[in-house]
Protein backbone atom coordinates (compact mmCIF):
# COMPACT_ATOMS: atom_id res chain seq x y z
CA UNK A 1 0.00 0.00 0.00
CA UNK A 2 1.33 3.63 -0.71
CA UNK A 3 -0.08 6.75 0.62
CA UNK A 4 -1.94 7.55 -2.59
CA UNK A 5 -4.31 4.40 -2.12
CA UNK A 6 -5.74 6.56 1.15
CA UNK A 7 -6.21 10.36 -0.56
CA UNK A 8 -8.98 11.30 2.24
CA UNK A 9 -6.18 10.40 5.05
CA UNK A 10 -3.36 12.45 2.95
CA UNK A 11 -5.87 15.52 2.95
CA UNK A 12 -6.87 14.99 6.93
CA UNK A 13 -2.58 14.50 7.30
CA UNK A 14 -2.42 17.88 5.50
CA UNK A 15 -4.59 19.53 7.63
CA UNK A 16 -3.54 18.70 11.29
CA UNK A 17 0.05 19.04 10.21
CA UNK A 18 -0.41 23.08 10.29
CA UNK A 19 1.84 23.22 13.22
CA UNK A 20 4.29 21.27 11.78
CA UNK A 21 4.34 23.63 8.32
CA UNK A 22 4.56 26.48 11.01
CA UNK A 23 7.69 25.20 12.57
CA UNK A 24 8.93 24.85 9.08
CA UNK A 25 8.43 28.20 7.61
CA UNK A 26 10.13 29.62 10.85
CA UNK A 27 13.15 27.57 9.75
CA UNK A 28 13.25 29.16 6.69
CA UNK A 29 11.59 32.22 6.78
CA UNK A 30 13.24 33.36 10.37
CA UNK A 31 10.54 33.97 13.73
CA UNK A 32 8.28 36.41 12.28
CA UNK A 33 8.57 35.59 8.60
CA UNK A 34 10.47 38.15 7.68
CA UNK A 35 12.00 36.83 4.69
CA UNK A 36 8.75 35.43 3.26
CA UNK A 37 7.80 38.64 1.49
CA UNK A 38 11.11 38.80 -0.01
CA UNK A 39 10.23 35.31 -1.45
CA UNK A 40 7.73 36.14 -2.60
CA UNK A 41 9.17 39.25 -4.86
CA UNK A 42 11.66 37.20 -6.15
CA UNK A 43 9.17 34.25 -6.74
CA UNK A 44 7.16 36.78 -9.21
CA UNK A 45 10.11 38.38 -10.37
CA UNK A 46 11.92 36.38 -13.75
CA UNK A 47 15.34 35.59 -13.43
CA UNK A 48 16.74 37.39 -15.80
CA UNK A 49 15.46 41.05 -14.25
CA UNK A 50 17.29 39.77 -11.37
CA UNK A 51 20.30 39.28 -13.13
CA UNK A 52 19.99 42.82 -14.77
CA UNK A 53 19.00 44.20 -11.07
CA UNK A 54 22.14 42.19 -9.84
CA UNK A 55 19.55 40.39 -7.41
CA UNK A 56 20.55 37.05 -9.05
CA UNK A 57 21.93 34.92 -6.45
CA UNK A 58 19.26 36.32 -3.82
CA UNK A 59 16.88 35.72 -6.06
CA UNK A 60 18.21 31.98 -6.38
CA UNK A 61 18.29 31.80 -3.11
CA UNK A 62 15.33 32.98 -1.91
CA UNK A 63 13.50 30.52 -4.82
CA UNK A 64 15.13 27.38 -3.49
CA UNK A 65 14.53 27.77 -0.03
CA UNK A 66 10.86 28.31 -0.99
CA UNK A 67 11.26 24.96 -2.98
CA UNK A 68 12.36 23.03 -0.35
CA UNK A 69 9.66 24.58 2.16
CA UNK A 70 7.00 23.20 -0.29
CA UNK A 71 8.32 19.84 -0.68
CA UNK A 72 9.11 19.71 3.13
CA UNK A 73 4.98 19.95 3.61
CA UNK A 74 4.47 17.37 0.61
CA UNK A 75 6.99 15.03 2.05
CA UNK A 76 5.75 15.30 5.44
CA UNK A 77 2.38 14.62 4.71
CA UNK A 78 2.80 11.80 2.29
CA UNK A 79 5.36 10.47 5.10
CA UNK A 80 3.19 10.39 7.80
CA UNK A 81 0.16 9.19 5.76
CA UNK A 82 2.76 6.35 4.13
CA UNK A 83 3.35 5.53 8.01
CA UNK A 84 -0.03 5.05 8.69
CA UNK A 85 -1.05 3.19 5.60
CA UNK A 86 1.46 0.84 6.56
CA UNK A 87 1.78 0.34 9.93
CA UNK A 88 -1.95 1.13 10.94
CA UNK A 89 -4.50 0.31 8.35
């Protein structure tokens, strides 16, 4: 069994992990979120206006760790969920 076989216990994993996605976006976006409006600029903003603005690297940056916060909250639900498909039902 994967985790895909139970999509209504993926969604109910999704919710209740809030605190969890919480704890992760302080990780990357510091206490208060500071730097998640910065991510957000450079997520709209193309690369190459970056590399004209010489924002490149931040812009790089900023983009990956937003990456990895996303797949952080996909992996941790379809982790948990895989755990209890397994283990539990």
């Amino acid at each position: 069994m994967t985790f895909l076989d139970h999509p209504i216990i993926l969604l109910m994993v999704a919710i209740f992990s809030f605190p969890i996605y919480r704890i992760f976006a302080k990780v990357f976006f510091g206490d208060k979120y500071e730097d998640l409006g910065e991510t957000f600029k450079y997520l709209t903003t193309p690369n190459w206006m970056s590399l004209f603005k010489g924002n490149y690297w931040e812009d790089l940056d900023s983009t990956f760790k937003f990456y990895v916060f996303i797949a952080l909250c996909f992996g941790w639900a379809a982790a948990i969920t895989e755990c209890l498909a397994r283990y539990i039902l």
